[in-house]
PDB file of N, CA and C in Angstrom:
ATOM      1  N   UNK A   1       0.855  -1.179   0.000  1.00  0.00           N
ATOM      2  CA  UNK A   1       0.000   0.000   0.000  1.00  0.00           C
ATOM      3  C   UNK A   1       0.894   1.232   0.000  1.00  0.00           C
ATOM      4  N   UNK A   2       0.728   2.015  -1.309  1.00  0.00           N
ATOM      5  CA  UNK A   2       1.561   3.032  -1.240  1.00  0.00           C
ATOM      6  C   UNK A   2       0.658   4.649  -0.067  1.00  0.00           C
ATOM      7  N   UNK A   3       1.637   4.926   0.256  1.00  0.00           N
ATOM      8  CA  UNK A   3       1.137   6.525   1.459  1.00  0.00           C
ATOM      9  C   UNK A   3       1.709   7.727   1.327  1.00  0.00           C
ATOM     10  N   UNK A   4       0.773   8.510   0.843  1.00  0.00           N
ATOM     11  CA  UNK A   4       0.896   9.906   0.397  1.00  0.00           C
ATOM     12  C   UNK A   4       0.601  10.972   1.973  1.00  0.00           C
ATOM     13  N   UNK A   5       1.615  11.863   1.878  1.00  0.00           N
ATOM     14  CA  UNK A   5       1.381  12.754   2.970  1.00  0.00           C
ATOM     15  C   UNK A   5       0.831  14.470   2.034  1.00  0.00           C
ATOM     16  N   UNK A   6      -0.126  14.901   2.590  1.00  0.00           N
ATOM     17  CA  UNK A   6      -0.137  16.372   2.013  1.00  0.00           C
ATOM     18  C   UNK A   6      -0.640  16.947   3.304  1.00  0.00           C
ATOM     19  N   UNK A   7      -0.655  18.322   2.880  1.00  0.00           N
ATOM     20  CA  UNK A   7      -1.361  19.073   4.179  1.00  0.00           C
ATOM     21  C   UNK A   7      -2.455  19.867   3.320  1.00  0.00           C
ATOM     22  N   UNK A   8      -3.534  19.746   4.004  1.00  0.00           N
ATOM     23  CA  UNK A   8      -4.897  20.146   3.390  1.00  0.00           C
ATOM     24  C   UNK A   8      -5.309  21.503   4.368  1.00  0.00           C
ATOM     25  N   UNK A   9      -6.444  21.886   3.964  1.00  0.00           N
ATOM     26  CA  UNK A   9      -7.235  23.160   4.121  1.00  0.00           C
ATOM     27  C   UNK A   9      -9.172  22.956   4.614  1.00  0.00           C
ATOM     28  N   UNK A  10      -9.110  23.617   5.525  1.00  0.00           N
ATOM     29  CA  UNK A  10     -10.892  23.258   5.557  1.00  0.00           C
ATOM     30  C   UNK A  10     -11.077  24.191   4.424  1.00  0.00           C
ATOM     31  N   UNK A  11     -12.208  23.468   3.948  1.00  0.00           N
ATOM     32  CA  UNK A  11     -12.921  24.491   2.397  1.00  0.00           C
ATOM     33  C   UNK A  11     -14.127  25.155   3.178  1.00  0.00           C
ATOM     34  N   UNK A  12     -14.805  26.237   2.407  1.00  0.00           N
ATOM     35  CA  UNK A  12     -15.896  26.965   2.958  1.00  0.00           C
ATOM     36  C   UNK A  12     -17.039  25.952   3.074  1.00  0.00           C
ATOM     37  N   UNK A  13     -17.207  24.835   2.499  1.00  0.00           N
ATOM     38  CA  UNK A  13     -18.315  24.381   2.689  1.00  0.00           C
ATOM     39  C   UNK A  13     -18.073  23.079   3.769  1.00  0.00           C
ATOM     40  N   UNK A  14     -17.174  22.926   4.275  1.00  0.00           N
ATOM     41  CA  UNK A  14     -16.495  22.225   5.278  1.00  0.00           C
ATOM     42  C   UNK A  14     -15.700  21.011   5.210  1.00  0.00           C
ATOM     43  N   UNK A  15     -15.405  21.017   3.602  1.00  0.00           N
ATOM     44  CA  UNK A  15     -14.845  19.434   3.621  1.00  0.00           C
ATOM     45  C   UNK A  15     -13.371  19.865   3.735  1.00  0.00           C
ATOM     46  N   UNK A  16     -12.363  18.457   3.773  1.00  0.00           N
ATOM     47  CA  UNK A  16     -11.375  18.878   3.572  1.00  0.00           C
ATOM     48  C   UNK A  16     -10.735  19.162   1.723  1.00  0.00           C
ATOM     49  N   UNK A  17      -9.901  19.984   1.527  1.00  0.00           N
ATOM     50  CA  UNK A  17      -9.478  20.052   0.432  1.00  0.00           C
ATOM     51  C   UNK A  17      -8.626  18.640   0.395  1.00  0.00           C
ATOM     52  N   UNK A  18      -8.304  18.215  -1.204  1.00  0.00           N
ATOM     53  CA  UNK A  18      -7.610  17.087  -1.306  1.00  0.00           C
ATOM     54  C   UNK A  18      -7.273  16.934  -2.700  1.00  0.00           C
ATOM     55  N   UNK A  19      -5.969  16.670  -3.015  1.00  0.00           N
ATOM     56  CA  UNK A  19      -5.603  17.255  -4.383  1.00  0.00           C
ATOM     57  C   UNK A  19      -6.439  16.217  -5.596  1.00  0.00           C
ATOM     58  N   UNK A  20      -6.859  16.786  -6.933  1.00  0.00           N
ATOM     59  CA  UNK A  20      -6.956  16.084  -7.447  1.00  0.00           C
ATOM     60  C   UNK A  20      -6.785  14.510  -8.091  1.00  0.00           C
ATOM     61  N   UNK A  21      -5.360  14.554  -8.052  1.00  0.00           N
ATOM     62  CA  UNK A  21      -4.535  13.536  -8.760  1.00  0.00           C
ATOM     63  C   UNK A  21      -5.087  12.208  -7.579  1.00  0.00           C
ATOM     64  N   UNK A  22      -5.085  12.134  -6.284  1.00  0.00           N
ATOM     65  CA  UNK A  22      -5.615  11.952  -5.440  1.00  0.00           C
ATOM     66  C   UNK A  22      -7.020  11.197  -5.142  1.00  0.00           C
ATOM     67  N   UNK A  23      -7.970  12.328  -5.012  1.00  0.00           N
ATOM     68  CA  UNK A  23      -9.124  12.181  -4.935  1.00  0.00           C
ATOM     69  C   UNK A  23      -9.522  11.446  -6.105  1.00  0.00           C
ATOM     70  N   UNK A  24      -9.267  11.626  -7.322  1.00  0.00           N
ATOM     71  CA  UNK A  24     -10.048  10.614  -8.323  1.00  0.00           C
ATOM     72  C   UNK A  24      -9.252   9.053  -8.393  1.00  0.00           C
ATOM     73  N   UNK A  25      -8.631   8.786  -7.765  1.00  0.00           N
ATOM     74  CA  UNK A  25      -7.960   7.422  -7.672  1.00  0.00           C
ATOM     75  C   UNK A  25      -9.081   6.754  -6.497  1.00  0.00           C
ATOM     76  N   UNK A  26      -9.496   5.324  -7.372  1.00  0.00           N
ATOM     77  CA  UNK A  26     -10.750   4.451  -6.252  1.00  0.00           C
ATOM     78  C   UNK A  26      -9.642   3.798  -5.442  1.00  0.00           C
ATOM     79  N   UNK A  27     -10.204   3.173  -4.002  1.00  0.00           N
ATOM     80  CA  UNK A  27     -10.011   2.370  -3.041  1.00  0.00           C
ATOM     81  C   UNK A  27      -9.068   3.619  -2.651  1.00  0.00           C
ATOM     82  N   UNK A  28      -9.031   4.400  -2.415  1.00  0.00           N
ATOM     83  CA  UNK A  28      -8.398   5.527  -1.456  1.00  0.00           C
ATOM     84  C   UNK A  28      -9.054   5.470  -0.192  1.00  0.00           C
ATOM     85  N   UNK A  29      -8.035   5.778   0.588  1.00  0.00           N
ATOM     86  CA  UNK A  29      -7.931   5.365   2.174  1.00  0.00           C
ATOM     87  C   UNK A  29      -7.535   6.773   3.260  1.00  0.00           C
ATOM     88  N   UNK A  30      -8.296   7.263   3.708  1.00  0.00           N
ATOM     89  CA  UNK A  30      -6.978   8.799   4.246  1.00  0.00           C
ATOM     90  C   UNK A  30      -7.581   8.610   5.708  1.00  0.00           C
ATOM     91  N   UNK A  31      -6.070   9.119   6.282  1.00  0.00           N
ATOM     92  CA  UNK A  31      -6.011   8.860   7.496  1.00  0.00           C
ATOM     93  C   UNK A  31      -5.839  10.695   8.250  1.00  0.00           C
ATOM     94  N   UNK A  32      -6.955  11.266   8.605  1.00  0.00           N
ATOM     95  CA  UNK A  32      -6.330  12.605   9.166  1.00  0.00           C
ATOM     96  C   UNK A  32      -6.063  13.414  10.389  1.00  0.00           C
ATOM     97  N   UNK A  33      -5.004  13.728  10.497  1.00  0.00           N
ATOM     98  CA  UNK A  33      -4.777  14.229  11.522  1.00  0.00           C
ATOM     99  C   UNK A  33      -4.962  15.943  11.655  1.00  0.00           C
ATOM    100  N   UNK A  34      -5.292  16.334  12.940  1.00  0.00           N
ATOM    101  CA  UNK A  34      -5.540  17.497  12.834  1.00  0.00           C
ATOM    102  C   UNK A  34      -4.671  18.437  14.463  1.00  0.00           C
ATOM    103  N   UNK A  35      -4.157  19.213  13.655  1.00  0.00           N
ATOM    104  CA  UNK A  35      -3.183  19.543  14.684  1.00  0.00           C
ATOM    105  C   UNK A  35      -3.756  21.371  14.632  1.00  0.00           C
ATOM    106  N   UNK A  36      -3.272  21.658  16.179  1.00  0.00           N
ATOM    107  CA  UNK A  36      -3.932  23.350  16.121  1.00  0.00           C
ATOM    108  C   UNK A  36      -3.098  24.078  17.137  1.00  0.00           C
ATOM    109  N   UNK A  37      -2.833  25.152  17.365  1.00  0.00           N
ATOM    110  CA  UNK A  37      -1.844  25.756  18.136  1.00  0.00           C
ATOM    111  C   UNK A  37      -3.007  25.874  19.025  1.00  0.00           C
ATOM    112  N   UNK A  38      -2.120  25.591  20.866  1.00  0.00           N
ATOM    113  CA  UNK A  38      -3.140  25.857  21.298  1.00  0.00           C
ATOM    114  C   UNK A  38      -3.107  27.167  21.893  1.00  0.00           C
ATOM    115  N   UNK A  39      -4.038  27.787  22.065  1.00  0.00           N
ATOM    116  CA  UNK A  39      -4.630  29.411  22.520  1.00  0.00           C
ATOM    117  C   UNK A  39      -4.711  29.288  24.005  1.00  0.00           C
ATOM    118  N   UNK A  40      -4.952  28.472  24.543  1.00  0.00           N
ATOM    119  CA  UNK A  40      -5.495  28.593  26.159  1.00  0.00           C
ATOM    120  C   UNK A  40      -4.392  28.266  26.602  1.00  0.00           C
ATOM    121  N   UNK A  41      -4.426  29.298  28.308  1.00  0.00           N
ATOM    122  CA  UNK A  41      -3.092  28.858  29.121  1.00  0.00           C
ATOM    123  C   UNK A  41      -3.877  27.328  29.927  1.00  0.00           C
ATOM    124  N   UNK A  42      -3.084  26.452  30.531  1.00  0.00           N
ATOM    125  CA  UNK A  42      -3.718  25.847  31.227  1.00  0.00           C
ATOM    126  C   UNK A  42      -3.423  26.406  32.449  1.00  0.00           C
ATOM    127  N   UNK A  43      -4.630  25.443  33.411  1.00  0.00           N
ATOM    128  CA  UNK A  43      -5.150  25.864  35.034  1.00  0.00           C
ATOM    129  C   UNK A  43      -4.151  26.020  35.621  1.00  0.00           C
ATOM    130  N   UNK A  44      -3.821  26.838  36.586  1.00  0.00           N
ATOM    131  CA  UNK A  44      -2.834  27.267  37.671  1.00  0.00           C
ATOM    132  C   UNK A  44      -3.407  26.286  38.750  1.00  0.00           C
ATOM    133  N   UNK A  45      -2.527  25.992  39.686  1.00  0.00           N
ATOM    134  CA  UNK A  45      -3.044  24.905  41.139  1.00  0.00           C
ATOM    135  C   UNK A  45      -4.218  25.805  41.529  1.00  0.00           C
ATOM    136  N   UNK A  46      -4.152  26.877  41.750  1.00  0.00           N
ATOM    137  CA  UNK A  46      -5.623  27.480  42.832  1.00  0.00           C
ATOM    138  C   UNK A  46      -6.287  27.349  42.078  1.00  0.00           C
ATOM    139  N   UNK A  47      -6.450  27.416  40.772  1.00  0.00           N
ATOM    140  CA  UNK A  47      -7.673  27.026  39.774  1.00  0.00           C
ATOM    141  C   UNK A  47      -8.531  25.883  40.092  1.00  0.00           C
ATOM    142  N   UNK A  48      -7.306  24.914  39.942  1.00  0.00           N
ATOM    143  CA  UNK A  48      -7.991  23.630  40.045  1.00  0.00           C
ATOM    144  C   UNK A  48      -8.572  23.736  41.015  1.00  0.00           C
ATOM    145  N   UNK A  49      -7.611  23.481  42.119  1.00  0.00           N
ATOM    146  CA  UNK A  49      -8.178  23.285  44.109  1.00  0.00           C
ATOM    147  C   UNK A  49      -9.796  24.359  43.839  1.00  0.00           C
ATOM    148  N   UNK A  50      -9.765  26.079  43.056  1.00  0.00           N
ATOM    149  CA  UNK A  50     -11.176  26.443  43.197  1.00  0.00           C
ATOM    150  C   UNK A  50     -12.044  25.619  42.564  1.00  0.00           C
ATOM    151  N   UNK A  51     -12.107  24.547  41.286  1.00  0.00           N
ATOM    152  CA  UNK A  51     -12.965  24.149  40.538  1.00  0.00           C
ATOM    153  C   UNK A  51     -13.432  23.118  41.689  1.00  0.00           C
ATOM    154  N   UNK A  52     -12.588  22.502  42.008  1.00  0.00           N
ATOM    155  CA  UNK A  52     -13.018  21.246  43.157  1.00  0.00           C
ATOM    156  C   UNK A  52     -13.499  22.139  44.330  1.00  0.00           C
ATOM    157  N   UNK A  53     -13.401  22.625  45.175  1.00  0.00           N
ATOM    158  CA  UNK A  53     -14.082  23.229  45.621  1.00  0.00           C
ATOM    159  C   UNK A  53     -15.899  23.651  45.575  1.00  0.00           C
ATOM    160  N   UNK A  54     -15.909  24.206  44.447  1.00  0.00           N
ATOM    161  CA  UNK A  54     -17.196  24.554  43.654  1.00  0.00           C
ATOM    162  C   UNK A  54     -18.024  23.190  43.048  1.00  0.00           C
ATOM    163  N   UNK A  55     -17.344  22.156  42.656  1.00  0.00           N
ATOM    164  CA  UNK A  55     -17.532  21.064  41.827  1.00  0.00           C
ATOM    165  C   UNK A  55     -18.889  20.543  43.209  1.00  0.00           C
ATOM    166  N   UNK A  56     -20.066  20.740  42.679  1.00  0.00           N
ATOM    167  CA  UNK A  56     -21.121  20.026  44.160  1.00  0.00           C
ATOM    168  C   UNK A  56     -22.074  19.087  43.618  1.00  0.00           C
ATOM    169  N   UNK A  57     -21.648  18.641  42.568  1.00  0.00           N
ATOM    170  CA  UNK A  57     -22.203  17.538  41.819  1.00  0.00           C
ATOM    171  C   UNK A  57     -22.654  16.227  42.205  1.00  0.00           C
ATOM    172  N   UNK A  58     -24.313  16.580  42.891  1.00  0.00           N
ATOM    173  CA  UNK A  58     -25.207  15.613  42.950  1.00  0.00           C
ATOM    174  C   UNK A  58     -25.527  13.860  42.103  1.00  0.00           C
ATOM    175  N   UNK A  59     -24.379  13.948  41.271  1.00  0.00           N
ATOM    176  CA  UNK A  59     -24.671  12.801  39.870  1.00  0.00           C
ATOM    177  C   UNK A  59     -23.895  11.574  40.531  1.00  0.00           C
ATOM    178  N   UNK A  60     -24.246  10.761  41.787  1.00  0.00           N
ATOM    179  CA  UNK A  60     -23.582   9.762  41.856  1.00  0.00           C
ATOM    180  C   UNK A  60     -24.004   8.624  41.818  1.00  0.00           C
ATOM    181  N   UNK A  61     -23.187   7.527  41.460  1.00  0.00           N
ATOM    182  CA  UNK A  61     -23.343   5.708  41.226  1.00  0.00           C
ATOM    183  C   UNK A  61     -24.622   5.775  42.479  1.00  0.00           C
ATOM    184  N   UNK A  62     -25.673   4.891  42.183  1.00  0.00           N
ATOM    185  CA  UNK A  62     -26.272   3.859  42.999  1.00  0.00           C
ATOM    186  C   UNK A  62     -25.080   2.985  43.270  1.00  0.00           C
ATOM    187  N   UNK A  63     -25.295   2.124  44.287  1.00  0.00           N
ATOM    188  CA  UNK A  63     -24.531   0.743  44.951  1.00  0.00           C
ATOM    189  C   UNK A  63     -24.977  -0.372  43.959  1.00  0.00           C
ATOM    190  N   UNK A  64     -26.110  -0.350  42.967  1.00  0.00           N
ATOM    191  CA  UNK A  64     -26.176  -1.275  41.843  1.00  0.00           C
ATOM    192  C   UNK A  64     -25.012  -1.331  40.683  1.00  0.00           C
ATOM    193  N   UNK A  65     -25.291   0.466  40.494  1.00  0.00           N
ATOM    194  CA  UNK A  65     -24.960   0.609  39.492  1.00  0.00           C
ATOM    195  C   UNK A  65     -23.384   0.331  39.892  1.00  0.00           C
ATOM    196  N   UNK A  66     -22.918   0.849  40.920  1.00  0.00           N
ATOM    197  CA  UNK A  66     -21.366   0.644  41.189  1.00  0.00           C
ATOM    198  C   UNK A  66     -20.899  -1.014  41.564  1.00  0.00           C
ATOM    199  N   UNK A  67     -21.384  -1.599  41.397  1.00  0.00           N
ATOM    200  CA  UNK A  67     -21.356  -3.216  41.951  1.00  0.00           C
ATOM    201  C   UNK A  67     -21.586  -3.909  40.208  1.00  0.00           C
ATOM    202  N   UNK A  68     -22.052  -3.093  39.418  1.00  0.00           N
ATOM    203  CA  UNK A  68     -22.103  -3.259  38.169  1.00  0.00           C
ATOM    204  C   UNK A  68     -20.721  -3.253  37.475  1.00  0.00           C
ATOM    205  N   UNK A  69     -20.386  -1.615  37.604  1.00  0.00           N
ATOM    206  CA  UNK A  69     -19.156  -1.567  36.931  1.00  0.00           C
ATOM    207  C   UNK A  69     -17.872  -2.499  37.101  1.00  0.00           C
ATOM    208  N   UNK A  70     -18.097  -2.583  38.907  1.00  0.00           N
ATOM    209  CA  UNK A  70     -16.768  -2.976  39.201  1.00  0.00           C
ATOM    210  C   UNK A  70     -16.692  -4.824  39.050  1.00  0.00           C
ATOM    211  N   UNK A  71     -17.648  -4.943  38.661  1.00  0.00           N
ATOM    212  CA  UNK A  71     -18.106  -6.199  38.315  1.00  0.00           C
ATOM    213  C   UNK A  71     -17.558  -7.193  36.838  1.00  0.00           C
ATOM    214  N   UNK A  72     -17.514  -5.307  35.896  1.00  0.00           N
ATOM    215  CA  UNK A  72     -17.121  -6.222  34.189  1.00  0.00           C
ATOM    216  C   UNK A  72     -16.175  -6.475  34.251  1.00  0.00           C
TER     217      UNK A  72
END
């Protein structure tokens, strides 16, 4: 199996671009990766420690449901 590398473009209508020569060849296979600079700083420690703090999340296992999981 021969493997072609290119670097593509989102198009306005959302697909990816993909060169001709390419795209009209059948049993084509593409594998894509998508890489992005990232913009956000991450959390500082007091961040976190405040999120946990705040975190008062009522959503827990029944003793079924947890006797379930730990079960598979």
């Amino acid at each position: 199996m021969q493997k072609l590398i290119f670097e593509s473009n989102l198009l306005p209508d959302g697909h990816l671009y993909c060169p001709d020569e390419i795209a009209s060849k059948k049993n084509a296979h593409f594998k894509v990766i998508v890489t992005f600079e990232e913009t956000e700083a991450e959390a500082s420690e007091s961040e976190l420690e405040s999120s946990a703090i705040h975190d008062t999340s009522e959503d827990f296992l029944t003793e079924e449901e947890l006797k379930y999981y730990l079960n598979l």
